[in-house]
C-alpha atoms as a PDB file:
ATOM      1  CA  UNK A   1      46.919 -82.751 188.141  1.00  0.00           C
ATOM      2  CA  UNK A   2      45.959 -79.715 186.139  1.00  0.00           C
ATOM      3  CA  UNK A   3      48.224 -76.776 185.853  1.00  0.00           C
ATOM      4  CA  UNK A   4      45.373 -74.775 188.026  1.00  0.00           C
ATOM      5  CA  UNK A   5      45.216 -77.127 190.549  1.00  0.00           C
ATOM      6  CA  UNK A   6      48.478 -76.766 191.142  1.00  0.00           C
ATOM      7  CA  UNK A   7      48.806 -73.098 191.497  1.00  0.00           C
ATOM      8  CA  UNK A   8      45.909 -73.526 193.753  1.00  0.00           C
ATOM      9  CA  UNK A   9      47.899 -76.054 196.109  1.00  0.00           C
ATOM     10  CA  UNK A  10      50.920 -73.327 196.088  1.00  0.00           C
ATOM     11  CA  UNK A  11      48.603 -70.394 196.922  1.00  0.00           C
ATOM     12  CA  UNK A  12      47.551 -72.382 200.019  1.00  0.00           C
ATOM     13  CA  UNK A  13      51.075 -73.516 201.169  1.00  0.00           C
ATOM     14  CA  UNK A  14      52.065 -69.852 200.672  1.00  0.00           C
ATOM     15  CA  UNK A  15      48.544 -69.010 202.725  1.00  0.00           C
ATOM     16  CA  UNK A  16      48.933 -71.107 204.833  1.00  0.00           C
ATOM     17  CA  UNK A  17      53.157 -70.109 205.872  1.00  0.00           C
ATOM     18  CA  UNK A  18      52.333 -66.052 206.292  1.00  0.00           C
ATOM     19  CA  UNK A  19      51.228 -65.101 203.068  1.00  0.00           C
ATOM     20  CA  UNK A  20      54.446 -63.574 200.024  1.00  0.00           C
ATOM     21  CA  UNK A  21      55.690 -61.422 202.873  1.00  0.00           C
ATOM     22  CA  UNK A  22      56.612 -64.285 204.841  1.00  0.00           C
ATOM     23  CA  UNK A  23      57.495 -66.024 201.699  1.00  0.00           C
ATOM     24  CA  UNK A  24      60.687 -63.305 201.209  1.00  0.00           C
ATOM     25  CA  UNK A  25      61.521 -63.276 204.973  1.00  0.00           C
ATOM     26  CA  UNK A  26      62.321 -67.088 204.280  1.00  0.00           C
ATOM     27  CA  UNK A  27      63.569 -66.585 201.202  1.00  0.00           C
ATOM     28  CA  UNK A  28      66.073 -64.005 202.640  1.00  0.00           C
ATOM     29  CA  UNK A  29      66.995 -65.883 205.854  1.00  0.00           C
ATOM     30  CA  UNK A  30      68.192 -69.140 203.784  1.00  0.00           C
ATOM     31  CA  UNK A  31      70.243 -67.022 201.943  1.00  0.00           C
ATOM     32  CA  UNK A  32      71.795 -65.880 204.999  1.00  0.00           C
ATOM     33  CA  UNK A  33      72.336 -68.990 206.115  1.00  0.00           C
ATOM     34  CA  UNK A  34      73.892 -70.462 202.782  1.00  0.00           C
ATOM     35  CA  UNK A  35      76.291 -67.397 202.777  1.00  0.00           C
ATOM     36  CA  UNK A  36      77.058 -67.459 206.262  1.00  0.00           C
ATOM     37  CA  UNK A  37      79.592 -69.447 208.062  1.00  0.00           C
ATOM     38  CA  UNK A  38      79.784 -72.894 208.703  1.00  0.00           C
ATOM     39  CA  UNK A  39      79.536 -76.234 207.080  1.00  0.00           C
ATOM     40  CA  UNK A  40      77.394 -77.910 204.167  1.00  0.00           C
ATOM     41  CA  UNK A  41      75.740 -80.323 207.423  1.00  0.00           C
ATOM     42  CA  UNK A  42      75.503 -77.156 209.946  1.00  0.00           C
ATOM     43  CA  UNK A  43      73.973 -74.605 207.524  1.00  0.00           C
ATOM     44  CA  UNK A  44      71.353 -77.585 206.357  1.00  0.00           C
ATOM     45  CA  UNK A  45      70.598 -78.446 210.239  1.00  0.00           C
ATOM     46  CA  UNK A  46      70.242 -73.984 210.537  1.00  0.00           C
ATOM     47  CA  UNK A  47      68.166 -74.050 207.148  1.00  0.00           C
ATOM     48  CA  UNK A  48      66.049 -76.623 208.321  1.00  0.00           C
ATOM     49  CA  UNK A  49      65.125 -75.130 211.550  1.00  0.00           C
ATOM     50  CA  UNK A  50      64.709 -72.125 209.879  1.00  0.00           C
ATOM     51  CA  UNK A  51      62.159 -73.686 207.604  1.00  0.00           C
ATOM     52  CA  UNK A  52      59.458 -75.234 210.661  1.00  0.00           C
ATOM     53  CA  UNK A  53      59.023 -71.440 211.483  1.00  0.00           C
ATOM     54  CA  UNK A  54      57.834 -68.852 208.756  1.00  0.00           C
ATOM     55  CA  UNK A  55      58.886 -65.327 208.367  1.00  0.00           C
ATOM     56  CA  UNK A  56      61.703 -63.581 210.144  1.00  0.00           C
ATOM     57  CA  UNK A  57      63.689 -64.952 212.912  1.00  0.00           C
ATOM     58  CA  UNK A  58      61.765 -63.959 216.301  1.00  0.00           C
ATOM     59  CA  UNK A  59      58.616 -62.986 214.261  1.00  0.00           C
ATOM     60  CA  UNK A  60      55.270 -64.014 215.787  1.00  0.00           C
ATOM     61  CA  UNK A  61      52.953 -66.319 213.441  1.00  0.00           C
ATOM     62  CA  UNK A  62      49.338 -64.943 213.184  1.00  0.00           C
ATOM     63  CA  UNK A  63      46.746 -66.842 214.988  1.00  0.00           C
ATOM     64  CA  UNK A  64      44.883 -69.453 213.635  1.00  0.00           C
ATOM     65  CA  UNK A  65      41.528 -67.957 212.520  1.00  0.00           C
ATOM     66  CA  UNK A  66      43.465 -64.544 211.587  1.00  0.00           C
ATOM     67  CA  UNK A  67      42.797 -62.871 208.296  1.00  0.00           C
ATOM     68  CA  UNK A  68      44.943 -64.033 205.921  1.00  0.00           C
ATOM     69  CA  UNK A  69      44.432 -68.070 207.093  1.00  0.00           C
ATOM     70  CA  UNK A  70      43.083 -70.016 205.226  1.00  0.00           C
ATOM     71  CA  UNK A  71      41.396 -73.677 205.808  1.00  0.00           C
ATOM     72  CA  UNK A  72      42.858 -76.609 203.624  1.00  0.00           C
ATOM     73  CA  UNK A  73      40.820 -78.504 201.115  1.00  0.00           C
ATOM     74  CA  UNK A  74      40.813 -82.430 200.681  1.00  0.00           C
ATOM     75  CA  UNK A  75      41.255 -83.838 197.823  1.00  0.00           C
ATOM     76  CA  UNK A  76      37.839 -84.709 197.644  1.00  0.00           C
ATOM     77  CA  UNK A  77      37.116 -81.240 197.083  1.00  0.00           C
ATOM     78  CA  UNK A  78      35.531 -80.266 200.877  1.00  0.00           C
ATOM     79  CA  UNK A  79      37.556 -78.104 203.192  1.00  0.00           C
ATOM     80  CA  UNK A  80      38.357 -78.860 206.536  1.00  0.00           C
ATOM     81  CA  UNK A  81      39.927 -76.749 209.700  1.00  0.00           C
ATOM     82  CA  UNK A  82      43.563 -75.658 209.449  1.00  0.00           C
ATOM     83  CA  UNK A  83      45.343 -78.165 211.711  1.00  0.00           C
ATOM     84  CA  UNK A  84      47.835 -77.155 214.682  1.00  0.00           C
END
C-alpha cells in the first residue's frame, strides 16, 4: 500500500466518523474515561461504547447524505453508498 493510499483510507475513516471535530470529541472523551474512575475492564467496556458512537456524548450524528459524508471506495477503485 502506498503511503497516499493510506492517508486516503484515514481521511475517509475520519470522514466518515464526523469529520477532525468529531475526531477531538473522541479523543477527549477516552481521556476522560482513562482518567476517570474505575477499573482497567470497566473503563475498556466505557471506552468501547464510547467508540461505536462519534463525537460528544449525547451528540447527534449527521445524516447520511449530509455535507461532510462521504461514500466509501472499493478496493477496486469504484465507490459505492455509505452503508448503515
Amino acid at each position: 500500500m502506498r503511503f497516499g493510499d493510506l492517508m486516503n483510507k484515514a481521511k475517509q475513516v475520519v470522514d466518515r466518523r464526523g469529520g477532525t471535530e468529531a475526531l477531538k470529541k473522541d479523543a477527549e472523551e477516552l481521556k476522560d474515561i482513562a482518567r476517570g474512575p474505575g477499573s482497567t475492564q470497566e473503563k475498556a467496556k466505557r471506552a468501547a461504547d464510547a467508540i461505536k458512537e462519534p463525537g460528544a456524548p449525547g451528540e447527534r450524528r449527521a445524516e447520511p447524505g449530509a455535507p461532510g459524508e462521504r461514500r466509501a471506495e472499493s478496493r477496486e477503485g469504484g465507490s459505492e453508498a455509505n452503508r448503515p
